[in-house]
Protein backbone atom coordinates (compact mmCIF):
# COMPACT_ATOMS: atom_id res chain seq x y z
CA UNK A 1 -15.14 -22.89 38.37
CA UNK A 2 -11.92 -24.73 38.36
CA UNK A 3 -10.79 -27.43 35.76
CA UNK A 4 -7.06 -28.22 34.44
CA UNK A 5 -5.57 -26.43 31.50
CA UNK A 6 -2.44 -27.39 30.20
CA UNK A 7 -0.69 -23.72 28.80
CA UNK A 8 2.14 -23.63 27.02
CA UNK A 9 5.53 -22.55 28.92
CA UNK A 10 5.81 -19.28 26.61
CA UNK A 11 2.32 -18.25 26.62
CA UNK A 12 2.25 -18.80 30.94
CA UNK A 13 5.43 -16.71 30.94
CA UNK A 14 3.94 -13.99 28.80
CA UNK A 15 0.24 -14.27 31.22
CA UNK A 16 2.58 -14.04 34.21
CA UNK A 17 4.64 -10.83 32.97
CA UNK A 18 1.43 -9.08 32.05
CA UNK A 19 0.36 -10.11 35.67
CA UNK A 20 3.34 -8.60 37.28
CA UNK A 21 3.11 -5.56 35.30
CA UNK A 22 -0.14 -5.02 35.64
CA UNK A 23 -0.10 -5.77 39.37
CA UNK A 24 -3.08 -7.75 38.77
CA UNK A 25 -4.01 -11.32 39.82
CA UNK A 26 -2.77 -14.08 36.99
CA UNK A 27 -6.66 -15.55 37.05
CA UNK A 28 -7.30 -12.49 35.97
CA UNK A 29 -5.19 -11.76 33.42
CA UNK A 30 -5.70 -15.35 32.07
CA UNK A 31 -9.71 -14.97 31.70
CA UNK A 32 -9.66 -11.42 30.23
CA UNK A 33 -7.34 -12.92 27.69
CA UNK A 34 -9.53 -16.00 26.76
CA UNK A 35 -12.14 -13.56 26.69
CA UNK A 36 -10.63 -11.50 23.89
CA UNK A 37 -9.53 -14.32 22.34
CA UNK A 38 -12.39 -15.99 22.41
CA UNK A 39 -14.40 -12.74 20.65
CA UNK A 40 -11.23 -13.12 17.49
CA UNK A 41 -11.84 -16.58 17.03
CA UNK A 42 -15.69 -16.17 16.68
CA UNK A 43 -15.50 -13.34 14.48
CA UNK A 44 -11.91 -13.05 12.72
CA UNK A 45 -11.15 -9.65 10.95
CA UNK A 46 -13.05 -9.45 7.99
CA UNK A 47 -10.48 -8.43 5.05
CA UNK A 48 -10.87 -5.85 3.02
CA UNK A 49 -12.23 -6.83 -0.68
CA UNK A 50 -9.21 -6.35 -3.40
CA UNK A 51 -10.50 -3.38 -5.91
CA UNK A 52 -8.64 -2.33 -9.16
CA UNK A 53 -9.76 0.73 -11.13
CA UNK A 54 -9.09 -0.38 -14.58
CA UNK A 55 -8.13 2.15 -16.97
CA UNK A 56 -7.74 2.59 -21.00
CA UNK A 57 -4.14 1.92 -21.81
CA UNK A 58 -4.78 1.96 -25.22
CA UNK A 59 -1.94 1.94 -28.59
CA UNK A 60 0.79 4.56 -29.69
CA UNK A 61 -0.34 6.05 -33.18
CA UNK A 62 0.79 3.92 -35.85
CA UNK A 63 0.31 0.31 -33.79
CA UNK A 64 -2.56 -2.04 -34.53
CA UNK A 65 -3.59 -5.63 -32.33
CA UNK A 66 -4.74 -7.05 -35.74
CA UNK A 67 -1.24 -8.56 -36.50
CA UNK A 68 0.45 -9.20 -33.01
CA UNK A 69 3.67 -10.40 -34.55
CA UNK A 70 4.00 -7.23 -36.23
CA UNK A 71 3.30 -5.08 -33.02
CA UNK A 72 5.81 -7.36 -31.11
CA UNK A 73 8.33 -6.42 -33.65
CA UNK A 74 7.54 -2.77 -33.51
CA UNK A 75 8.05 -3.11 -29.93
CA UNK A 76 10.73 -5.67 -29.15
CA UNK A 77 12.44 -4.96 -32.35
CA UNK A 78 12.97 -7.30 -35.54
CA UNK A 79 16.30 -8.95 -33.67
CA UNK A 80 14.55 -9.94 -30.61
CA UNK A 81 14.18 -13.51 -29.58
């Protein structure tokens, strides 16, 4: 079937290198192309779901989260600010 496509000048260049390369016929180059492309752009990459194993990080002897002032001076020390 024929019908008019307009392609832009880097992407023909690229189709037309591949063509050359390949020693194959630019038609053909140009439909196996749309035909991957076509299969990405139905069905993209699924990603990968983000997973953290969370941990107990838990207080040095001595160090309490009832007062957090107190901790953050224990920490930071009293002249911090």
């Amino acid at each position: 079937m024929r019908t008019t496509l307009s392609i832009d000048n880097d992407v023909l260049e690229r189709a037309r290198t591949v063509a050359a390369k390949l020693k194959t016929p630019f038609k053909t180059v140009v439909n196996e192309a749309l035909r991957v492309g076509l299969k990405y752009v139905e069905k993209p990459a699924k990603s990968l779901a983000y997973k953290t194993e969370p941990h107990r990080m838990g207080l040095r002897a001595g160090r309490s989260l009832d007062n957090i002032q107190e901790l953050l001076s224990q920490i930071e020390g009293e002249t911090s600010r």
